[in-house]
Protein backbone atom coordinates (compact mmCIF):
# COMPACT_ATOMS: atom_id res chain seq x y z
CA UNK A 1 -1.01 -56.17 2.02
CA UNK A 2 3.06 -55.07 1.96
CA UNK A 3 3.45 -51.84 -0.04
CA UNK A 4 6.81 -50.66 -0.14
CA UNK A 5 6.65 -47.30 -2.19
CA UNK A 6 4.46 -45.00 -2.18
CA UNK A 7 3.74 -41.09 -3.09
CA UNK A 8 1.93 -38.42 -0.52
CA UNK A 9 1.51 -34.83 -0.78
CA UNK A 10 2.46 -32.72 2.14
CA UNK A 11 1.42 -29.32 3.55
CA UNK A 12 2.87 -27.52 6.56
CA UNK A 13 0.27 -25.62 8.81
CA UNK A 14 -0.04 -21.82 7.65
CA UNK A 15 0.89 -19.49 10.36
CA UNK A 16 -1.78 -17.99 11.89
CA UNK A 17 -2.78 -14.17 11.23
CA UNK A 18 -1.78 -10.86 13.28
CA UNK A 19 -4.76 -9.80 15.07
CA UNK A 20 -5.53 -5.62 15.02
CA UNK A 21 -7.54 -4.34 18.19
CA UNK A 22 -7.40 -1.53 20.92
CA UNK A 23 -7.51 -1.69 24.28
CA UNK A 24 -11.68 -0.55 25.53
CA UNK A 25 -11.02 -0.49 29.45
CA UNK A 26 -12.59 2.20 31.37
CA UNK A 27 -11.16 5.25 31.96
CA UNK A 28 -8.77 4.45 29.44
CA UNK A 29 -10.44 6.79 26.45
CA UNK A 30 -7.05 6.29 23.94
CA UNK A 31 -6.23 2.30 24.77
CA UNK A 32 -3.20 1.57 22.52
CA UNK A 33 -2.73 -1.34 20.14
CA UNK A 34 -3.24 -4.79 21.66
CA UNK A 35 -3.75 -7.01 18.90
CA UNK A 36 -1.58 -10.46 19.53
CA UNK A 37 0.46 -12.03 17.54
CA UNK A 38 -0.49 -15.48 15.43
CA UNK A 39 -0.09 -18.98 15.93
CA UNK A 40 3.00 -21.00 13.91
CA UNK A 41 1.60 -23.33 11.93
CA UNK A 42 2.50 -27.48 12.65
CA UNK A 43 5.35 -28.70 11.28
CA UNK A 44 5.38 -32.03 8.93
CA UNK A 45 7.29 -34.30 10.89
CA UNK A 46 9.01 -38.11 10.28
CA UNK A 47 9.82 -40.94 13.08
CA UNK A 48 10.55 -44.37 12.57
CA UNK A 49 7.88 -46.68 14.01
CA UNK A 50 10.09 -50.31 15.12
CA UNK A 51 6.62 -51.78 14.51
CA UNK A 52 5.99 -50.93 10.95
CA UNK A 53 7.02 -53.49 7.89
CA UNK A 54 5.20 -51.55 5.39
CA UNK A 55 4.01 -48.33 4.00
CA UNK A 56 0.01 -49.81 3.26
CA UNK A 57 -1.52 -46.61 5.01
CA UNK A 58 0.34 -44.43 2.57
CA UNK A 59 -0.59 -46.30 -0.48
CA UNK A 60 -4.88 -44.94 0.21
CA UNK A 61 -4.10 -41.44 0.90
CA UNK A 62 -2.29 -38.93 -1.02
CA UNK A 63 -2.68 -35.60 0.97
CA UNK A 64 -1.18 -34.91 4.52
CA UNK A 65 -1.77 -32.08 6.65
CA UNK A 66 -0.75 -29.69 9.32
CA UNK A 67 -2.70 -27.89 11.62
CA UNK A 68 -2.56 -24.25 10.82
CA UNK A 69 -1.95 -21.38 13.29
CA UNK A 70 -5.19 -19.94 15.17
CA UNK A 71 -5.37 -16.14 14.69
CA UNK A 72 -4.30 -13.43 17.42
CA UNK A 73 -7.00 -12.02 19.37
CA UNK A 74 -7.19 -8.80 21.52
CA UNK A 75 -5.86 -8.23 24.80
CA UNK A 76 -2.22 -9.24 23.33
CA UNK A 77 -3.22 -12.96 23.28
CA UNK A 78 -0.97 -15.25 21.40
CA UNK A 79 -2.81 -17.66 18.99
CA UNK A 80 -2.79 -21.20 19.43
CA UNK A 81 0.03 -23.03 17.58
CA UNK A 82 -1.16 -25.59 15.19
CA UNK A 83 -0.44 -29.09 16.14
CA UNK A 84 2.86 -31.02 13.79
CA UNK A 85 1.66 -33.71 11.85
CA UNK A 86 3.60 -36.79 12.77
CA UNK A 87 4.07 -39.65 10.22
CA UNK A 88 5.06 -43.02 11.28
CA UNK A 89 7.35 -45.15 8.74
CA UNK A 90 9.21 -48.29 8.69
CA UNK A 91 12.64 -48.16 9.76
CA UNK A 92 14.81 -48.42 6.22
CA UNK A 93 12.49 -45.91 4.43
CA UNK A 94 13.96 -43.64 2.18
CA UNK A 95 12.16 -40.13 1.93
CA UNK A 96 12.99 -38.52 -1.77
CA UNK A 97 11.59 -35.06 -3.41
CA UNK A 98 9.60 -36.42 -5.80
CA UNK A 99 10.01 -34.62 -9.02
CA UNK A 100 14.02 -34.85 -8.85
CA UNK A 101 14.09 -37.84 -7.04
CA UNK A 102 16.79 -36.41 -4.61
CA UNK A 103 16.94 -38.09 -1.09
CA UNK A 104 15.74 -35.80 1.73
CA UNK A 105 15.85 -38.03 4.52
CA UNK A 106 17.31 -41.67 5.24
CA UNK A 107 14.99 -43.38 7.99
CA UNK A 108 17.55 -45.83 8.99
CA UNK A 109 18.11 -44.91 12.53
CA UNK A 110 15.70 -46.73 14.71
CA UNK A 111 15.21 -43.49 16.62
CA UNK A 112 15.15 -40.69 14.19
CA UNK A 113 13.23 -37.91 13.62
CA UNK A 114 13.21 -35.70 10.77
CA UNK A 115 11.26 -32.95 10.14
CA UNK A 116 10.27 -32.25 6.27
CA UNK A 117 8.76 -28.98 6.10
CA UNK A 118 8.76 -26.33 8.98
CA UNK A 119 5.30 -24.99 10.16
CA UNK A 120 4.45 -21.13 8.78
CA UNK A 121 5.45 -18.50 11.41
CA UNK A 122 2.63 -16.60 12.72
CA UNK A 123 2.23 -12.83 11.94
CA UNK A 124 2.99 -9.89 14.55
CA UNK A 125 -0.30 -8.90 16.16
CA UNK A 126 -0.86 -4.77 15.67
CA UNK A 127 0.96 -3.68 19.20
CA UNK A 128 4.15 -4.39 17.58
CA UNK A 129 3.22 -1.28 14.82
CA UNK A 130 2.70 1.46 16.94
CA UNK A 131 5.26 4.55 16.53
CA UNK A 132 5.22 8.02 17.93
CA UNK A 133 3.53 9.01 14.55
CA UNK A 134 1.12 6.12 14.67
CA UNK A 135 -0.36 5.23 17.62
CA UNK A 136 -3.39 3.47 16.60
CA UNK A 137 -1.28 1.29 13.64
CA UNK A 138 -4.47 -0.90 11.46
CA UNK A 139 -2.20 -3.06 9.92
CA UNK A 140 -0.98 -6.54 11.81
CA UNK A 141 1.05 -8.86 9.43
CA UNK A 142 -0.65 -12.16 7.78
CA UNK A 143 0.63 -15.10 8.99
CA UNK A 144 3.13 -17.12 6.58
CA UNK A 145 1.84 -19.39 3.87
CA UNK A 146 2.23 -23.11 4.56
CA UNK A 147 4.88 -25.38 2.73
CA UNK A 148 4.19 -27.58 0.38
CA UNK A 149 5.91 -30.70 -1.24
CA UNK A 150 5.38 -33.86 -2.96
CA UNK A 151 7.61 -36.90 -1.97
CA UNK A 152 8.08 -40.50 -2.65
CA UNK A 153 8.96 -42.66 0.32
CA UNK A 154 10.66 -45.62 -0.49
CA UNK A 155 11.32 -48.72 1.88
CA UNK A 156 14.76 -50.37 1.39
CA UNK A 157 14.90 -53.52 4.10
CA UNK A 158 18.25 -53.09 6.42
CA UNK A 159 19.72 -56.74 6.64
CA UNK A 160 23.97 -57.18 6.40
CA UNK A 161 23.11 -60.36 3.84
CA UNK A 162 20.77 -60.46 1.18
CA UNK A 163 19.29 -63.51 -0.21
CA UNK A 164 19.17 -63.65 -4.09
CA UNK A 165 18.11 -66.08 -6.55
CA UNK A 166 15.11 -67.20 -9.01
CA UNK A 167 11.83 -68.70 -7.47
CA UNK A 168 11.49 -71.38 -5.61
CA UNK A 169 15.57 -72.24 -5.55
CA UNK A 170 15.38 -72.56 -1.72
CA UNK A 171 15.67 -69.17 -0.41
CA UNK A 172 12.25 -69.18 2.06
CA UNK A 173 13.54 -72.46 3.50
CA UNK A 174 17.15 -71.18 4.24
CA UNK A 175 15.76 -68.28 6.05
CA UNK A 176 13.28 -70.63 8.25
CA UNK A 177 16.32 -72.77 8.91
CA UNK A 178 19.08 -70.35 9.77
CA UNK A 179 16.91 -67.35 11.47
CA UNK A 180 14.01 -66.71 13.28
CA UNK A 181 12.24 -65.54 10.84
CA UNK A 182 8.74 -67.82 9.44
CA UNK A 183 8.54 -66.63 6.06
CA UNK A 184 5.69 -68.87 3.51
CA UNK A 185 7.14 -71.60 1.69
CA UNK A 186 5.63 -73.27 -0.64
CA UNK A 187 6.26 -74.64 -4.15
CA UNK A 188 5.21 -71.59 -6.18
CA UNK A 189 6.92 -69.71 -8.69
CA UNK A 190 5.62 -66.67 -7.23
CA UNK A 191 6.51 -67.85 -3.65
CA UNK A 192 7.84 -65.12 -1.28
CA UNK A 193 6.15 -61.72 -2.30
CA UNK A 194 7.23 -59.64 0.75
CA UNK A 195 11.07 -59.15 1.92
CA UNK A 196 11.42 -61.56 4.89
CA UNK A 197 14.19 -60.35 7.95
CA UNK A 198 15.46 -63.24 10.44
CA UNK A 199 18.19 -62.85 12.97
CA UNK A 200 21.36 -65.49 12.67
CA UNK A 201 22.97 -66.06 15.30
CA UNK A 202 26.08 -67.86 15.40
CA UNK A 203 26.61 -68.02 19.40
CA UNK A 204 29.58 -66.00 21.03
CA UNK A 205 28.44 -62.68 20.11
CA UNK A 206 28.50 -63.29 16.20
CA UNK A 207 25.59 -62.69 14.07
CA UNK A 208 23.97 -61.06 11.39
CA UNK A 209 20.29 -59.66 9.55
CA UNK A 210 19.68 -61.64 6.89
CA UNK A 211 16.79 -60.78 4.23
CA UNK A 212 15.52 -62.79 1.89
CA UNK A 213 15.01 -61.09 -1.13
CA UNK A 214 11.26 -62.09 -2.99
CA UNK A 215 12.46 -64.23 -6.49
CA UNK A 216 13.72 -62.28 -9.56
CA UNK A 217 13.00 -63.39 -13.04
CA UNK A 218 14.65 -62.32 -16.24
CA UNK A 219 13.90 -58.62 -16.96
CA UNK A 220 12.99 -57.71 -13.15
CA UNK A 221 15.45 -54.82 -13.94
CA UNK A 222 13.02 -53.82 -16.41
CA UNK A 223 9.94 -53.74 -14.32
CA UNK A 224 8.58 -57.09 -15.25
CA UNK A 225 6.34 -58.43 -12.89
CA UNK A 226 7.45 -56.86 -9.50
CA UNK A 227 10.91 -56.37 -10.65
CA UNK A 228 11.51 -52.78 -9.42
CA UNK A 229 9.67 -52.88 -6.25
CA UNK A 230 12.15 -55.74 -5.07
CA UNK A 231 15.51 -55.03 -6.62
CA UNK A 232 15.43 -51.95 -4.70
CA UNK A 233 15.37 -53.65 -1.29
CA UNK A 234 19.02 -55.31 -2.30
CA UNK A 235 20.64 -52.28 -1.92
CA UNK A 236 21.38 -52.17 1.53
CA UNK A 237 22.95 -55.29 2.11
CA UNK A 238 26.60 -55.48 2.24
CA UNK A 239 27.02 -58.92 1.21
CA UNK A 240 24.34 -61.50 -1.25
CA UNK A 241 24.02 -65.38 -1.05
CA UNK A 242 23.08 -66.36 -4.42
CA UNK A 243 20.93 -69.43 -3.87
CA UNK A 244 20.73 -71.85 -6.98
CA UNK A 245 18.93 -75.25 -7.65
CA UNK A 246 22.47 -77.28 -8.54
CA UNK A 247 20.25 -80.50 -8.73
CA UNK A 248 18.33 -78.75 -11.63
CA UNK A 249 14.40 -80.17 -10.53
CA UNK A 250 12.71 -77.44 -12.84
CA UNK A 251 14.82 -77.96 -15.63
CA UNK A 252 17.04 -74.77 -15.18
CA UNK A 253 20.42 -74.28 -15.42
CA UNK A 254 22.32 -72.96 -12.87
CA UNK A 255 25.26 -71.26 -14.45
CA UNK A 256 22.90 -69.55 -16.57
CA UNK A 257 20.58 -68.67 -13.62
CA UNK A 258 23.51 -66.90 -11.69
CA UNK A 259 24.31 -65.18 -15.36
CA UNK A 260 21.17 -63.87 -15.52
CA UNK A 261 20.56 -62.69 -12.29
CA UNK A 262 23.53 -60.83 -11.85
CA UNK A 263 22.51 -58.96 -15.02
CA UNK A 264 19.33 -58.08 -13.69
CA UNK A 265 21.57 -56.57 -10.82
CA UNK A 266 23.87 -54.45 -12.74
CA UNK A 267 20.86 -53.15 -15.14
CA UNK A 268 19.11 -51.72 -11.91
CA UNK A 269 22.46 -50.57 -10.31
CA UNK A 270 26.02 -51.18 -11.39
CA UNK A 271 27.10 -51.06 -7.74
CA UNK A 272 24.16 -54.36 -6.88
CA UNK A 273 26.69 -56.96 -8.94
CA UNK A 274 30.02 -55.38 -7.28
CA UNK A 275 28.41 -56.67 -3.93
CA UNK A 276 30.79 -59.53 -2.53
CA UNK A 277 28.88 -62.82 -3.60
CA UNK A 278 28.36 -66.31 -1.97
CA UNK A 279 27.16 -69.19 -4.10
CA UNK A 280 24.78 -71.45 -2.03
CA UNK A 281 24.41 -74.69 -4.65
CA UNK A 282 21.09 -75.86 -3.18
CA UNK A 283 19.01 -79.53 -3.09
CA UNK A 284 22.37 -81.24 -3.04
CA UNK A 285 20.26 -83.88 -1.13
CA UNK A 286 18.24 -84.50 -4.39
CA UNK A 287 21.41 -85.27 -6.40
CA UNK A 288 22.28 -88.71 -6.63
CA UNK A 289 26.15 -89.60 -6.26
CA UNK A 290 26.26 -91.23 -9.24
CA UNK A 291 25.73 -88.45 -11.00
CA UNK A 292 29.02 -86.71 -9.99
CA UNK A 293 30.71 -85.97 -13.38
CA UNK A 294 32.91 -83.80 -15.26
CA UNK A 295 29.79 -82.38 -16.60
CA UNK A 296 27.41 -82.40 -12.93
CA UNK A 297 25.81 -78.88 -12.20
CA UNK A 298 28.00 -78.47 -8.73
CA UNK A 299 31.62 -79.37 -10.81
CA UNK A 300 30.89 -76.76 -13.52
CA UNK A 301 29.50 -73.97 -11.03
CA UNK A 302 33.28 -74.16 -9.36
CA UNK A 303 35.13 -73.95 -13.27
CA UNK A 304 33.22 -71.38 -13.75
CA UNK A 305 32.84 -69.30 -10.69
CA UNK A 306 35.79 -70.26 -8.46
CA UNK A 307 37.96 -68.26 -11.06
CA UNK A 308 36.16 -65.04 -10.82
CA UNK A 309 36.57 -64.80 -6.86
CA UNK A 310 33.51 -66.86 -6.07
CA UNK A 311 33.45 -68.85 -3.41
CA UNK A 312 30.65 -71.91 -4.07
CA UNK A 313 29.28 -73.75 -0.93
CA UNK A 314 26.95 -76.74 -1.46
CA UNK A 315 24.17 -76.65 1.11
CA UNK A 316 20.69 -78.50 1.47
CA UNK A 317 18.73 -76.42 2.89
CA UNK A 318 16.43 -78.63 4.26
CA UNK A 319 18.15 -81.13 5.36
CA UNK A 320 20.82 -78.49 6.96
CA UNK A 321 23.64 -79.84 5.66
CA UNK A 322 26.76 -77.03 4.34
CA UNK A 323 24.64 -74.42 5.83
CA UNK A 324 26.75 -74.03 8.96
CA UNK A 325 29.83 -73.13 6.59
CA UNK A 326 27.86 -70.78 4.39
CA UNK A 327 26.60 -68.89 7.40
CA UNK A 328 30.47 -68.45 8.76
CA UNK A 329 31.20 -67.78 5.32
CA UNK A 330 29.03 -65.21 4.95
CA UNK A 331 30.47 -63.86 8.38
CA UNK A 332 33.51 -63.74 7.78
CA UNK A 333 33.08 -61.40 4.78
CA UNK A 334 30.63 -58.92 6.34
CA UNK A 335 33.94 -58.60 9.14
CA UNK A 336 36.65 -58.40 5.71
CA UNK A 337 34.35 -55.56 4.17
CA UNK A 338 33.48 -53.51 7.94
CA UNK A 339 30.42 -52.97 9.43
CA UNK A 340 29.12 -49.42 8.02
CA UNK A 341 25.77 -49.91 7.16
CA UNK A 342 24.21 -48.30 3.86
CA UNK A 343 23.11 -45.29 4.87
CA UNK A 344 21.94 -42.06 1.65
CA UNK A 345 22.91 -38.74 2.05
CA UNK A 346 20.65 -35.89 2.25
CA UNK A 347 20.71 -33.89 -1.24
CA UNK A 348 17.76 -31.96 -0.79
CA UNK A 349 16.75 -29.22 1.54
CA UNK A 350 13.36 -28.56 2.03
CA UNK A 351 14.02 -25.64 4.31
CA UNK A 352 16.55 -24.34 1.66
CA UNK A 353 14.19 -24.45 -1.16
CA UNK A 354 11.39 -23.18 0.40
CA UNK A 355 12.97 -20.25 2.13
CA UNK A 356 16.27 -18.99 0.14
CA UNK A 357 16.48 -15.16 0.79
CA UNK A 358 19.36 -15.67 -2.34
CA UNK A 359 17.14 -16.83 -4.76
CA UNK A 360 17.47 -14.75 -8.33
CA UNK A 361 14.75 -12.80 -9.85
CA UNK A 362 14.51 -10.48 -12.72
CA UNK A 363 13.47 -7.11 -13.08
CA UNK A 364 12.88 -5.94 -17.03
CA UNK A 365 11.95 -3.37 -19.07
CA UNK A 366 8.64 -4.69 -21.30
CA UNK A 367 7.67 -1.47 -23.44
CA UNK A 368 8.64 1.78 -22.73
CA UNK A 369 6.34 2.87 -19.71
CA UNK A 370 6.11 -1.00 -18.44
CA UNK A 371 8.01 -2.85 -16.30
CA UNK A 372 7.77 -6.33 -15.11
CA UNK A 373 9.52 -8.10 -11.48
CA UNK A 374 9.33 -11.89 -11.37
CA UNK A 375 10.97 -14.46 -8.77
CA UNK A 376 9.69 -17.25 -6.95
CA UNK A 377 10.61 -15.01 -3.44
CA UNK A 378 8.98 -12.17 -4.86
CA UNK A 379 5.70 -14.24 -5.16
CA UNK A 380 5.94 -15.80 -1.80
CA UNK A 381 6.47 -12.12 -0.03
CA UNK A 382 3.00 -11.01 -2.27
CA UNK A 383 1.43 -13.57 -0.44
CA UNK A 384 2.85 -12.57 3.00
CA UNK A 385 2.03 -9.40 2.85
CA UNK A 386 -1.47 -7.33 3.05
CA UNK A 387 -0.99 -4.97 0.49
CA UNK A 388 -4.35 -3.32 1.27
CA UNK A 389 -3.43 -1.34 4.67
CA UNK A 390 -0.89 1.50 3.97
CA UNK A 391 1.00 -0.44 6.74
CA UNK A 392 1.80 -3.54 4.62
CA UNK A 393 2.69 -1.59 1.21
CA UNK A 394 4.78 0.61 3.05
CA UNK A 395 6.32 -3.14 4.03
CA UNK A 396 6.32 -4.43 0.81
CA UNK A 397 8.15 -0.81 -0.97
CA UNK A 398 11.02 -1.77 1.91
CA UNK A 399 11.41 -5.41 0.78
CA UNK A 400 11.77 -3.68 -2.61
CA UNK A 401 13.89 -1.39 -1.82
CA UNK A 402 16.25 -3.99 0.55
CA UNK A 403 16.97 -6.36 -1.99
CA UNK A 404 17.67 -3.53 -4.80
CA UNK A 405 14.96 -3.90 -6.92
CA UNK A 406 13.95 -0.31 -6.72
CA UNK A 407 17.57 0.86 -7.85
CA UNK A 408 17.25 -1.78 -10.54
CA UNK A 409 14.63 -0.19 -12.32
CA UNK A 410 16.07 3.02 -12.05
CA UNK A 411 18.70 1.89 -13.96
CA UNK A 412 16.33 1.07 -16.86
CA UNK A 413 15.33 4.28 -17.33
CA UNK A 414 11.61 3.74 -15.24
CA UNK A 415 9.72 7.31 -14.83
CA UNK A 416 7.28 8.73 -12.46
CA UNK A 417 3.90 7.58 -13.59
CA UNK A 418 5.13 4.82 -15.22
CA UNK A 419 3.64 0.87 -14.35
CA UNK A 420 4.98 -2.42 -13.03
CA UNK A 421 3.21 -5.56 -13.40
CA UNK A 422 4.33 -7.81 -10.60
CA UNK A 423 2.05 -11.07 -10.58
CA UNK A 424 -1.14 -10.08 -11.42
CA UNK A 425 -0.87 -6.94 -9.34
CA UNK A 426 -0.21 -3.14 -10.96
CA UNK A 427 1.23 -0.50 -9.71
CA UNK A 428 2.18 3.22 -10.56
CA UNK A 429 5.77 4.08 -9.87
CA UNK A 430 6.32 7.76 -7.81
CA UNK A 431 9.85 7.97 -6.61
C-alpha cells in the first residue's frame, strides 16, 4: 500500500537519575559521596532511507520512542545512555510540527540526518554535592524529562518535470516510453494511484526525473477523492507537462480540461499554476487527417494557448511520435529556469521550543497574602528538580532567585508568612 502522509507522536529518552551512595571500603570509616552521574536519554533521530517510496510503517503506529537513561549507581559509575531512536523515511519527506504546521526538517538530501528532539541529560550523581559544610550531600539531581512532539511527515516526490493531466489522457504510457520507470497502465479512470519516478535520458550527459503525477479530477483541490494527497507531490517540480486527449475518445474537451486543471492548481497553491507549462496534445495517432479543421481540438489548443506563452507539442505516446521534441522541450526549460531544486526552510526549532531559558512567565499578586508564578520553564524546572531533599529546594530558591522572580514579588508587596501557589505545589515565603 503507498501512504504518503502520515502523523506519529514522538518522545525523547528521559535522562537517567543521579544516583546518592557512600563509599563502604574497609578501613575507610567516613567514605565520601560516590554516587554517579545518569545516563542521557536517546535522541529522536531522522535519515533518509534511498530504499523507501512510502511512509506505510508510519501510517499503523502513532507513538515513537527513545530509550531513556539508566540510573547512576555507586562507586561513581556512569549510567548507561539510552539508545537514539532512528527513523527511516523516503527521500522528499517533509517533517512539519503538527499543530502549526511549520516545517522542521526537509528530507531532500539523500544523505541527511536530522535530529528532532535531543535525548534528556542525565542528572549529577551525589559526589558532585559535597562541600566543606556537607560532606555526606543526600541529594543527587533527577535526570531531565524527555521531549515530546507531535509531527506530520509529509512525502513530496523530487522529479525536475511533473506530469499533469486528467485520467487516463496518456500520462502512465509517456512515462513507460520515455523513462525507466514501469508504472500500471491500464484503461481506468482511476489508473495510476501512486506517484511514478523514471529517469530520461537524452544521451550526452542531458537528462532529467520525471514524475508522473496520479490523475486529478475537478475539485482535487478540494479534497475530492485523493485530491490533496496528490496535488501536494507537484510541488517540487520545476517544470509540468500537461498531457491532454486532443483526439477527444472520452468525450472531453481539451481546452476545458487544461482550464480546469490549472484551477485545481492555483486553489491548492497559487505558486503550482506559475510553474512553466508544456502542452503534450496526446492520441494524435487516433485523429484522422481529415478531420484537421478550423475547429479540430489540436488547431484551437494553439489559438488559445500559444498566446499565453504556451508552447503545445503534439505527441502519441504510444506510437512515440513528437515525444522526442517534448522531452528537449522540456529540457531546455528546466536549463532557462536553473537547476535549484525545491528545497523548505526550517521554521521550527524543536530544540528552541523545548529549551528557551528566555521564555516569559508571570509572577502576580492573587489576594492579599497569595501569590501565584506560572511559565512553561517554571513547570519544566518543577519537574527537574527533587524538591523533597533540602539539597534540591535549596536548587530550586536559586533558579528563583537567578531569573528575578524572588525580587519580583518583593515588589508586590509579598510578606514573611505569606503563600505562593506555583503548580499545584505551596509554599510559605521567609525572606
Amino acid at each position: 500500500m503507498f501512504a504518503d502522509s502520515a502523523k506519529i507522536y514522538l518522545i525523547s529518552g528521559k535522562g537517567g537519575n543521579g544516583h546518592v551512595s557512600f563509599r563502604r571500603e574497609l578501613y575507610v570509616p567516613a567514605g565520601g559521596p560516590d554516587g554517579g552521574d545518569g545516563g542521557n536519554g536517546g535522541d529522536v533521530i531522522f535519515v533518509v532511507d534511498e530504499g523507501m517510496t512510502t511512509l506505510y510503517e508510519y501510517k499503523h503506529k502513532y507513538k515513537f520512542a527513545a530509550q531513556p537513561g539508566a540510573e547512576g549507581s555507586k562507586k561513581r559509575q556512569h549510567g548507561k545512555d539510552g539508545e537514539d531512536l532512528i527513523l527511516k523515511v523516503p527521500q522528499g519527506t517533509l517533517i512539519k510540527e503538527a499543530s502549526s504546521g511549520k516545517v522542521i526538517a526537509d528530507m531532500s538530501d539523500p544523505d541527511m540526518k536530522f535530529t528532532v528532539l535531543k535525548g534528556g541529560r542525565g542528572g549529577k550523581g551525589n559526589q558532585h554535592y559535597a562541600t566543606p559544610t556537607m560532606q555526606a550531600p543526600q541529594y543527587a539531581q533527577p535526570g531531565q524529562p524527555a521531549k515530546e512532539l507531535e509531527v506530520i511527515l509529509e512525502l513530496k516526490v523530487i522529479a525536475d518535470v511533473g506530469l499533469v493531466g486528467y485520467p487516463n489522457v496518456g500520462k502512465s504510457t509517456l512515462l513507460s516510453r520515455v523513462t525507466n520507470a514501469k508504472p500500471k497502465i491500464a484503461n481506468y479512470h482511476f489508473t495510476t494511484l501512486i506517484p511514478n519516478l523514471g529517469v530520461v535520458d537524452l544521451g550526452e550527459g542531458k537528462g532529467f526525473v520525471m514524475a508522473d503525477i496520479p490523475g486529478l479530477i475537478e475539485g482535487a483541490s478540494e479534497g475530492t477523492g485523493l485530491g490533496h494527497e496528490f496535488l501536494r507531490h507537484i510541488e517540487r517540480t520545476r517544470v509540468i507537462i500537461h498531457v491532454v486527449d486532443a483526439a477527444s475518445t472520452e468525450g472531453r474537451d481539451p481546452v476545458e480540461d487544461i482550464y480546469k486543471i490549472n484551477e485545481e492548481l492555483a486553489a491548492f497553491n497559487e505558486d503550482l499554476a506559475k510553474k512553466p507549462q508544456i502542452i503534450a496534445a496526446n492520441k494524435i495517432d487516433v485523429i484522422y487527417p481529415g478531420d484537421a479543421s478550423e475547429d479540430d481540438n489540436l488547431t484551437r489548443l494553439k489559438k488559445e494557448f500559444e498566446p499565453q506563452g504556451y508552447k503545445i507539442i503534439p505527441i502519441s505516446a504510444v506510437a512515440g511520435k513528437g515525444v522526442k521534441e517534448l522531452l528537449y522541450a522540456a529540457f531546455d526549460k528546466l536549463q532557462e529556469i536553473g537547476k535549484d531544486p525545491v528545497v523548505y526552510e526550517q521554521e521550527y526549532f524543536p530544540e528552541q521550543f523545548n529549551d528557551n531559558p528566555e521564555e516569559p512567565f508571570t509572577v502576580e499578586k492573587i489576594e492579599d497574602g497569595l501569590y501565584s508564578i506560572e511559565g512553561p520553564r517554571i513547570e519544566r524546572m518543577l519537574g527537574y528538580t527533587n524538591l523533597e531533599s533540602e539539597k534540591g529546594f535549596m536548587f530550586f530558591q536559586n533558579f528563583m532567585k537567578d531569573n528575578g522572580i524572588l525580587q519580583q514579588l518583593e515588589d508586590l508587596g509579598i510578606k514573611d508568612g505569606d503563600t505562593v501557589k506555583i503548580y499545584g505545589h505551596q509554599f510559605d515565603y521567609y525572606k
